[in-house]
Protein backbone atom coordinates (compact mmCIF):
# COMPACT_ATOMS: atom_id res chain seq x y z
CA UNK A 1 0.00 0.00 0.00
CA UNK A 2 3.07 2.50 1.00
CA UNK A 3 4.59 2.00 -2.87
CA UNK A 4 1.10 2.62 -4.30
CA UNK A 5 0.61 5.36 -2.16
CA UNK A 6 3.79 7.48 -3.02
CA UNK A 7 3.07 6.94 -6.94
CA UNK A 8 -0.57 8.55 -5.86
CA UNK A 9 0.94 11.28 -4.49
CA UNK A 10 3.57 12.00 -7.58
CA UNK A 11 0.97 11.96 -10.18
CA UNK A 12 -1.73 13.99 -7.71
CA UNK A 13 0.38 17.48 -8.51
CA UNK A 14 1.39 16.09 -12.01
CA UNK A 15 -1.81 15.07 -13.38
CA UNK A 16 -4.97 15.28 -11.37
CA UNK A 17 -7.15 13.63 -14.49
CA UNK A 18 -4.15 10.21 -13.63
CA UNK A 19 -6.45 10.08 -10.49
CA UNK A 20 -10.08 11.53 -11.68
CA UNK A 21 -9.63 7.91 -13.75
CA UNK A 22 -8.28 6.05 -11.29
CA UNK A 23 -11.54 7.23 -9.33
CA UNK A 24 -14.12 7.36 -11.93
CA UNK A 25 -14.84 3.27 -11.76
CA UNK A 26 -15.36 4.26 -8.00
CA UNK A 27 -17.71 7.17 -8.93
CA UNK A 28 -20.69 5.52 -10.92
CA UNK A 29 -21.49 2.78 -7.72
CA UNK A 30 -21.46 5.75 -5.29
CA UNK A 31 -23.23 7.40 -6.90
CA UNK A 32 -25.79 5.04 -7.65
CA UNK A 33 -25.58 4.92 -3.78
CA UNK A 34 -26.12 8.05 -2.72
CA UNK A 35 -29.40 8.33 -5.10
């Protein structure tokens, strides 16, 4: 989890879309949640 971690938090300032896609198969189910 630590090495996964640090290569979040190099591509958080370099590219925040890296992570919107990393999130956006976690997205739809919340969502879906939520409503």
């Amino acid at each position: 989890m630590a090495p996964n971690r640090a290569l979040a938090d190099k591509a958080r300032p370099r590219s925040p879309t890296m992570l919107r896609e990393m999130l956006m198969p976690a997205i739809p189910p919340i969502a879906s949640l939520t409503s």
